[in-house]
Protein backbone atom coordinates (compact mmCIF):
# COMPACT_ATOMS: atom_id res chain seq x y z
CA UNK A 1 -35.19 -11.31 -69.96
CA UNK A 2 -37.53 -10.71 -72.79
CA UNK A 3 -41.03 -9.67 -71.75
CA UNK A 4 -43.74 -10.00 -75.03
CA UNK A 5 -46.53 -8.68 -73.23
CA UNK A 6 -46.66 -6.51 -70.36
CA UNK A 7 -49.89 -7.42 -69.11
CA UNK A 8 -51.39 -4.37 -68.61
CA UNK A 9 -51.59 -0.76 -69.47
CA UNK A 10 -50.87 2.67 -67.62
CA UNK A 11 -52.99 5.40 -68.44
CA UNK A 12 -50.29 9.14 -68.08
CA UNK A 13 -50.49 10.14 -64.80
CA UNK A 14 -52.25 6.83 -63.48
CA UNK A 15 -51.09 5.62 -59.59
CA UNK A 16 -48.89 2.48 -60.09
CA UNK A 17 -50.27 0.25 -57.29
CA UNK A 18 -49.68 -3.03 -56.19
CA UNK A 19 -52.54 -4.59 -57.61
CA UNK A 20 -51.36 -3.17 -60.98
CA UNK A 21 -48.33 -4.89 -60.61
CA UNK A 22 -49.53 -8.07 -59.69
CA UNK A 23 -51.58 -8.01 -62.76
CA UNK A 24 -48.50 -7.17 -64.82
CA UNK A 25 -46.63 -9.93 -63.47
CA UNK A 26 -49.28 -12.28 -63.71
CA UNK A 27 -50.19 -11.66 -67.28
CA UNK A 28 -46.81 -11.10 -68.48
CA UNK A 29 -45.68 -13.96 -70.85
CA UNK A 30 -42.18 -14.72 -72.10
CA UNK A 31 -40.26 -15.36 -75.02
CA UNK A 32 -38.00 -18.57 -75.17
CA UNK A 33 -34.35 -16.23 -74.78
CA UNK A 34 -36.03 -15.36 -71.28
CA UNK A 35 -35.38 -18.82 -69.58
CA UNK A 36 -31.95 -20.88 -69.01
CA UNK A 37 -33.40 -24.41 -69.16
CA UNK A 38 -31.52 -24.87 -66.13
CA UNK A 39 -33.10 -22.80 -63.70
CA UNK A 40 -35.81 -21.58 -65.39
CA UNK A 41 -38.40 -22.58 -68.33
CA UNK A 42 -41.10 -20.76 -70.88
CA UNK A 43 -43.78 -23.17 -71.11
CA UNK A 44 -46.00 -22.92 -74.82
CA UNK A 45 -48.23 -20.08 -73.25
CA UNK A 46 -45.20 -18.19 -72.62
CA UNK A 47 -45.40 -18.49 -68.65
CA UNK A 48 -42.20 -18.33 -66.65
CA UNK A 49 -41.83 -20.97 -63.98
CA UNK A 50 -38.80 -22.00 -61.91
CA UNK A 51 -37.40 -26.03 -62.68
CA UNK A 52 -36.92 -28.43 -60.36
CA UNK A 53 -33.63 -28.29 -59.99
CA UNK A 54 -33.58 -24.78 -60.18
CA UNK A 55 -33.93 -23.89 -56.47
CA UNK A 56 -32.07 -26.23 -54.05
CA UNK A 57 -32.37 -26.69 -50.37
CA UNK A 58 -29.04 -25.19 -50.25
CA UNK A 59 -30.06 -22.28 -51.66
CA UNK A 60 -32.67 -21.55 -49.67
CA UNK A 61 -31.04 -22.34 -45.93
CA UNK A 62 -28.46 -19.81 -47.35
CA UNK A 63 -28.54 -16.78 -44.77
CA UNK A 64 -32.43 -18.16 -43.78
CA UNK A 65 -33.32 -19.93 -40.58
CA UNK A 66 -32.24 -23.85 -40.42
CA UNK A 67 -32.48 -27.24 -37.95
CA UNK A 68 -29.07 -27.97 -36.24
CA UNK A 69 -27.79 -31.22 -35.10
CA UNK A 70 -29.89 -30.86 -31.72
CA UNK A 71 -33.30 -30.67 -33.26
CA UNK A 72 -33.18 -26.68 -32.79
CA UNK A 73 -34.37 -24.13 -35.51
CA UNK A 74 -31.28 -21.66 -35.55
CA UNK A 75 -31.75 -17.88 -36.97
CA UNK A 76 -28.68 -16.39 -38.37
CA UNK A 77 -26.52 -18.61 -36.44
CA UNK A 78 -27.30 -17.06 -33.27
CA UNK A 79 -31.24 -17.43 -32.13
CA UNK A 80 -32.00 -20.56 -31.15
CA UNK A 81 -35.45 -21.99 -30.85
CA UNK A 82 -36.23 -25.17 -30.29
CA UNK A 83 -36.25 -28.20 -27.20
CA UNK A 84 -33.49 -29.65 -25.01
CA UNK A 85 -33.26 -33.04 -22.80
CA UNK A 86 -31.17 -33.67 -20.12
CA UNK A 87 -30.51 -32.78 -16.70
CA UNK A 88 -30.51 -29.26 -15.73
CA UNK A 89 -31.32 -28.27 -19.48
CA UNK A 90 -34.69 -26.44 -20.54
CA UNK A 91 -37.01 -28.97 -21.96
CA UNK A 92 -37.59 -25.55 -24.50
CA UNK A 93 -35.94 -22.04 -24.95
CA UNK A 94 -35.30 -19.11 -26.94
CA UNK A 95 -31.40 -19.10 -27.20
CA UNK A 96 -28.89 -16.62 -28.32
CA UNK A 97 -25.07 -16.49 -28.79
CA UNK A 98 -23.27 -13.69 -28.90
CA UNK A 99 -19.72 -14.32 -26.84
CA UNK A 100 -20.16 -18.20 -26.34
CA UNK A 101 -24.17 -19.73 -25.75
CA UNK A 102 -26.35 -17.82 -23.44
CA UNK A 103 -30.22 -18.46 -22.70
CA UNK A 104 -32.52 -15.33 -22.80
CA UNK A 105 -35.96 -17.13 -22.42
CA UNK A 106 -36.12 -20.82 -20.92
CA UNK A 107 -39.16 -23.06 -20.00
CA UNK A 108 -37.67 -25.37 -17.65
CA UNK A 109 -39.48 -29.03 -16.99
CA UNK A 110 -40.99 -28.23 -13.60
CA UNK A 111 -42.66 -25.02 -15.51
CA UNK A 112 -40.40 -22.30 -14.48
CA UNK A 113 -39.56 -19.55 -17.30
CA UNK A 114 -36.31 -18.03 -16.37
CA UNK A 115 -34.99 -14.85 -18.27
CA UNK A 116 -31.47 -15.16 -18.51
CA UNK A 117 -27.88 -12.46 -19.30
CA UNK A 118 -25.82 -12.82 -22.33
CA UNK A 119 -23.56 -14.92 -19.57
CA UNK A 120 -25.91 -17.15 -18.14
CA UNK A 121 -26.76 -15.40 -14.98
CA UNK A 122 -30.65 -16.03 -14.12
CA UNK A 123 -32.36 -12.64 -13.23
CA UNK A 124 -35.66 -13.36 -13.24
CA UNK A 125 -37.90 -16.67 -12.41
CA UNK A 126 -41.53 -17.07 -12.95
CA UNK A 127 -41.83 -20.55 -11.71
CA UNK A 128 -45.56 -22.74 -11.03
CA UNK A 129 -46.58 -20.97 -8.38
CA UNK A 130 -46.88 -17.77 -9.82
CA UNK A 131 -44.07 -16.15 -8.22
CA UNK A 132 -41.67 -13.81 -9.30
CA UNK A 133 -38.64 -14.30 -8.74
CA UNK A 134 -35.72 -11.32 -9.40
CA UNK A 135 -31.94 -11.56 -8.39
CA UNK A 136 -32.55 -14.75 -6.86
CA UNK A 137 -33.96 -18.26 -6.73
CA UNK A 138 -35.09 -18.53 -3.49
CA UNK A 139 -38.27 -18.18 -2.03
CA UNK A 140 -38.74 -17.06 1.82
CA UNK A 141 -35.75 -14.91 1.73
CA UNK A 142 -37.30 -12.43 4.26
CA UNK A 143 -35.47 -15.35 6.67
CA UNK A 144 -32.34 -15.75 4.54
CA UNK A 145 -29.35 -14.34 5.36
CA UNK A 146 -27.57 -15.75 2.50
CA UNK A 147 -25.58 -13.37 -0.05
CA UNK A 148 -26.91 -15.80 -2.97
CA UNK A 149 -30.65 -15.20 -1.78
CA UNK A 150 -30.50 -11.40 -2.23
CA UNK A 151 -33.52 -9.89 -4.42
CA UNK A 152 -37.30 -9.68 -4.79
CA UNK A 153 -39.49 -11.88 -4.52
CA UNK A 154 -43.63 -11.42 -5.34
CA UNK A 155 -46.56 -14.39 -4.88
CA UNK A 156 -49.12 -13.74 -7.75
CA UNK A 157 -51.52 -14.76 -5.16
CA UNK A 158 -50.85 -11.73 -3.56
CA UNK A 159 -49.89 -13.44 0.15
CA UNK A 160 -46.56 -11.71 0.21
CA UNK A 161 -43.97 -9.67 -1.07
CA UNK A 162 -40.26 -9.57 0.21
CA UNK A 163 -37.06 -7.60 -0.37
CA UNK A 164 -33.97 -8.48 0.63
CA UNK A 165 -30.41 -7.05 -0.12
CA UNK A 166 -26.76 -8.11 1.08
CA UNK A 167 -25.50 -5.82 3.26
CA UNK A 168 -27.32 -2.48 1.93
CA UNK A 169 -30.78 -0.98 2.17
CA UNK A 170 -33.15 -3.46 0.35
CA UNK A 171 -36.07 -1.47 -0.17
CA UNK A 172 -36.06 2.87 -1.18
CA UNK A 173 -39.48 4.77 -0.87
CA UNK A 174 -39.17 8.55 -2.57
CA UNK A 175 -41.56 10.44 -2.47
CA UNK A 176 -41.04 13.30 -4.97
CA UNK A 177 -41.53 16.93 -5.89
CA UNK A 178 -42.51 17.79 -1.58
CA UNK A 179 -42.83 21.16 -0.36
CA UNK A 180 -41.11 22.71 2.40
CA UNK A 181 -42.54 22.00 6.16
CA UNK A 182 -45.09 19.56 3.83
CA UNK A 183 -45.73 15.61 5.46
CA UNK A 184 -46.27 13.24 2.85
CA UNK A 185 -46.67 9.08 3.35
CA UNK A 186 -44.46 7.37 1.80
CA UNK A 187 -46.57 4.25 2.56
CA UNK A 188 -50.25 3.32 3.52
CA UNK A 189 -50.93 0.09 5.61
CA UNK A 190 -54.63 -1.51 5.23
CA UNK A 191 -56.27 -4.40 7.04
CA UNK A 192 -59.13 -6.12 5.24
CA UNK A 193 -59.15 -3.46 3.10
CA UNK A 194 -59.59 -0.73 6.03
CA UNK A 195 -56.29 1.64 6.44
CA UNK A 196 -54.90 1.63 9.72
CA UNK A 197 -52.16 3.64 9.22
CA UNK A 198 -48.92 5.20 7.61
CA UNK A 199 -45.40 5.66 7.22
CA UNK A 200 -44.83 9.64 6.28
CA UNK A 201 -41.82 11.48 5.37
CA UNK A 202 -41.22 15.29 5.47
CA UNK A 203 -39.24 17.71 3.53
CA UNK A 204 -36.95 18.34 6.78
CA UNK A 205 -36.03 14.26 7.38
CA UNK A 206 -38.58 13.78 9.38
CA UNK A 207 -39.83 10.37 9.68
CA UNK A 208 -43.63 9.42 11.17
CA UNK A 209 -45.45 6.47 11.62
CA UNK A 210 -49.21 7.06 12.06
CA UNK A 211 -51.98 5.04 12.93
CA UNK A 212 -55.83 6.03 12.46
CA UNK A 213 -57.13 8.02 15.68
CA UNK A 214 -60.37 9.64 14.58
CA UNK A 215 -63.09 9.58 17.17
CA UNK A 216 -65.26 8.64 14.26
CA UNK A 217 -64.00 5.16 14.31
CA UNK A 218 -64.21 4.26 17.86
CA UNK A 219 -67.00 3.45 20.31
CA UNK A 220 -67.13 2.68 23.94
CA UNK A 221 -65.05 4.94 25.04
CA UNK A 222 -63.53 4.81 28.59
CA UNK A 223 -61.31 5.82 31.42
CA UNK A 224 -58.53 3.97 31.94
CA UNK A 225 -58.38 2.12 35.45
CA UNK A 226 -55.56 1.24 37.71
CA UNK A 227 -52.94 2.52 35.81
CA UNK A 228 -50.14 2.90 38.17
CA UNK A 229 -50.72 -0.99 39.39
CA UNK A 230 -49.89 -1.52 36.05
CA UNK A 231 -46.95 0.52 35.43
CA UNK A 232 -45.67 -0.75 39.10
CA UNK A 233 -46.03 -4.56 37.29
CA UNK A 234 -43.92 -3.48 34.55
CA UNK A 235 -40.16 -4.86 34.81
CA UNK A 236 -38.09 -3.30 32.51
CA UNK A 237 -34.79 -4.73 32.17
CA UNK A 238 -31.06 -4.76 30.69
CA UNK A 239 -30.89 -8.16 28.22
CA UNK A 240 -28.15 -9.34 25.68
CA UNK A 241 -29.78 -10.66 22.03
CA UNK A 242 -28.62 -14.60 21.17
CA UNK A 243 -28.08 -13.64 17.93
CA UNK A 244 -25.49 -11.02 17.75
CA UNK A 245 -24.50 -10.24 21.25
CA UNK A 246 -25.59 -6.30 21.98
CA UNK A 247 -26.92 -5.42 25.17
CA UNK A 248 -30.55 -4.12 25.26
CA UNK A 249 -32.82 -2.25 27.63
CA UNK A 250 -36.48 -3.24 26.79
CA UNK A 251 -39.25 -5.91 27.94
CA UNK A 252 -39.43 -9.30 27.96
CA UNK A 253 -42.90 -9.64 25.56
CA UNK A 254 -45.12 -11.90 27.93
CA UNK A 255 -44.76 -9.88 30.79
CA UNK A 256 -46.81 -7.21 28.98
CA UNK A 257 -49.71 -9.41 28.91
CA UNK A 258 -51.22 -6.92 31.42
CA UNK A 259 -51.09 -4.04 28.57
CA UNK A 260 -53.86 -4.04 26.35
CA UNK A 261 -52.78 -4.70 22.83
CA UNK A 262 -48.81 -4.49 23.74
CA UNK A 263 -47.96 -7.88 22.84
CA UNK A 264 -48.14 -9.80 19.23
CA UNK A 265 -48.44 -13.73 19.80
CA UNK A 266 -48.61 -16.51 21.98
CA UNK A 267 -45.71 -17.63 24.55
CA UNK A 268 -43.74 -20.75 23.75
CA UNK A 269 -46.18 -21.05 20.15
CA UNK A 270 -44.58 -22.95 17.67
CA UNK A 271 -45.64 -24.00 14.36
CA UNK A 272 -46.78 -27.14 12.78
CA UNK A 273 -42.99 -28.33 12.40
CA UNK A 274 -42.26 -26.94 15.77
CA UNK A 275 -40.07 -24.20 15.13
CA UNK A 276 -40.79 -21.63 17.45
CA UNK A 277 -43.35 -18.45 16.56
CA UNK A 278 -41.60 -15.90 18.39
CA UNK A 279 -43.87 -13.00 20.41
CA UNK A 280 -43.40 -9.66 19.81
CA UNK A 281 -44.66 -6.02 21.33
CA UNK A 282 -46.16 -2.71 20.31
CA UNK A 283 -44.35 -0.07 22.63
CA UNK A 284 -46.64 2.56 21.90
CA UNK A 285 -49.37 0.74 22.99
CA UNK A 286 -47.59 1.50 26.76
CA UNK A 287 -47.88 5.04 25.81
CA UNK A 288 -51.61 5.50 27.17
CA UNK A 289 -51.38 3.47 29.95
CA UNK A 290 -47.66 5.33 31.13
CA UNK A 291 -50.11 8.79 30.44
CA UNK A 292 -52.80 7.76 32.78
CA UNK A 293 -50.04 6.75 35.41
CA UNK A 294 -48.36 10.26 35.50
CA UNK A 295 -52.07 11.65 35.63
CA UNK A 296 -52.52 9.98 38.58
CA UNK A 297 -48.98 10.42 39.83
CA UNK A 298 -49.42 14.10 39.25
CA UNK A 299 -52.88 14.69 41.07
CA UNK A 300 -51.45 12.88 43.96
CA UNK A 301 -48.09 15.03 44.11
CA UNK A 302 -50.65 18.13 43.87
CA UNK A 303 -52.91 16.62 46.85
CA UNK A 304 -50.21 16.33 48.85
CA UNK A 305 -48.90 19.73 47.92
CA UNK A 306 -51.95 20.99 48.50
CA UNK A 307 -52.03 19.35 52.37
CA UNK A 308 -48.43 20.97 52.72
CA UNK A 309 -49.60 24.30 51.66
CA UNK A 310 -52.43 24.20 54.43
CA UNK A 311 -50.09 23.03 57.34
CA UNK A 312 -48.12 26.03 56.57
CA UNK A 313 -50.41 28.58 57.28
């Protein structure tokens, strides 16, 4: 088209900028030869401006985003955007299609937002209780032992985390980069915010679990009484497990009572719906009072051998 006036003026040399061009554009005027009529029109000033009937909604929905038949703004024919109804359907989503229709960010009616594969396959749920949910949609899978509920689970409120995988090794802890002969935890264990402990790994495949032991932390420190009454009160036995048969040799967990510490829980508790809170024990904690039994085991054998000695000279 014909331009009469450019508008402006370059000086040799002079940056071209796009304020400069702006100004050009916007003082440029037009002779008559530069417009259709159609599309386009010189007004007496010699402006340029675009007629009605110039630009058409057709036009511009060519290639651009546009509204299909369910109310949802559609980006190149494949990114969806927009709201669904019915049952089982996201009330709103970020869709995509690529080999059929697949959802890659959902907001579901009961306020979950599920991230989705190009096939459909949910992978990850944040739903309105703050948990994460990955590789499944379940919740207390710690307890599952369901194929479907293998994954991770995490409570934003921090009360658990849980890991659970079908057949294989749900959780790995590597602890990289160890020297030779070196110990190095793989994991620390706190109560109230005080550690209590850890899990430690060495170069050679050794495995540890450690619990604090500094005299530091401890008061009141005494002898331990009686020790062989104890161990004598101790019935170790041969049991089978209800729930897959194998033969164990072990304790029955109330019948440590007598061992400070051993046992975890209450006998017959059960929980507010009455399904049983079963006990459990902490073997080790029979490791001091088993010590103190051979110590006294021990300086009896040497009394006597002592007595023996003396009758044989």
């Amino acid at each position: 088209m014909s331009i009469i006036n450019k508008g402006t003026a370059f000086s040799n040399g002079e940056q071209l900028t796009a304020t400069k061009l702006n100004d050009m554009l916007d003082l440029a005027t037009f002779d008559q030869s530069a417009a259709d009529s159609a599309s386009t029109t010189v007004n007496s000033s010699g402006q340029i401006s675009v007629a009605d009937s110039g630009i058409t909604p057709s036009k511009l929905s060519a290639g651009a985003p546009g509204w299909d038949s369910n109310g949802q703004l559609k980006v190149n024919g494949q990114i969806q955007v927009g709201f669904n109804s019915g049952s089982g359907d996201p009330n709103s989503l970020v869709r995509g299609s690529r080999v059929g229709t697949f959802d890659i960010l959902s907001l579901y009616s009961d306020d979950e937002i599920h991230f989705d594969t190009f096939s459909g396959n949910q992978k990850v749920i944040i739903d309105n209780l703050g948990r994460v949910k990955m590789g499944t949609t379940g919740t207390a899978i710690w307890n599952d032992n369901s194929e479907a509920s293998a994954g991770f689970v995490f409570n934003a409120d921090g009360n658990y985390t849980q890991a659970a995988r079908w057949q294989a090794t749900p959780l790995y802890l590597n602890v990289m980069g160890a020297a030779a002969a070196s110990a190095y935890t793989c994991q620390y264990f706190a109560v109230n915010g005080v550690g209590v402990g850890t899990l430690r790994g060495t170069e050679g495949g050794g495995l540890e679990l450690t619990q604090l032991s500094d005299y530091r932390l401890k008061e009141n420190v005494q002898e331990i009484e009686g020790a062989t009454d104890r161990v004598k009160g101790l019935n170790p036995c041969l049991y089978t497990m209800k729930s897959n048969g194998n033969q164990v040799e072990g304790f029955i967990a109330h019948e440590l009572a007598g061992i400070p510490g051993a046992v975890i829980g209450e006998k017959d508790a059960v929980d507010a719906e009455g399904n049983p809170e079963y006990q459990s024990i902490s073997e080790s904690k029979l490791i001091p009072t088993l010590t103190k039994a051979l110590q006294e085991a021990i300086a009896r054998i040497e009394k006597l051998e002592a007595r023996v000695a003396a009758l044989e000279i």
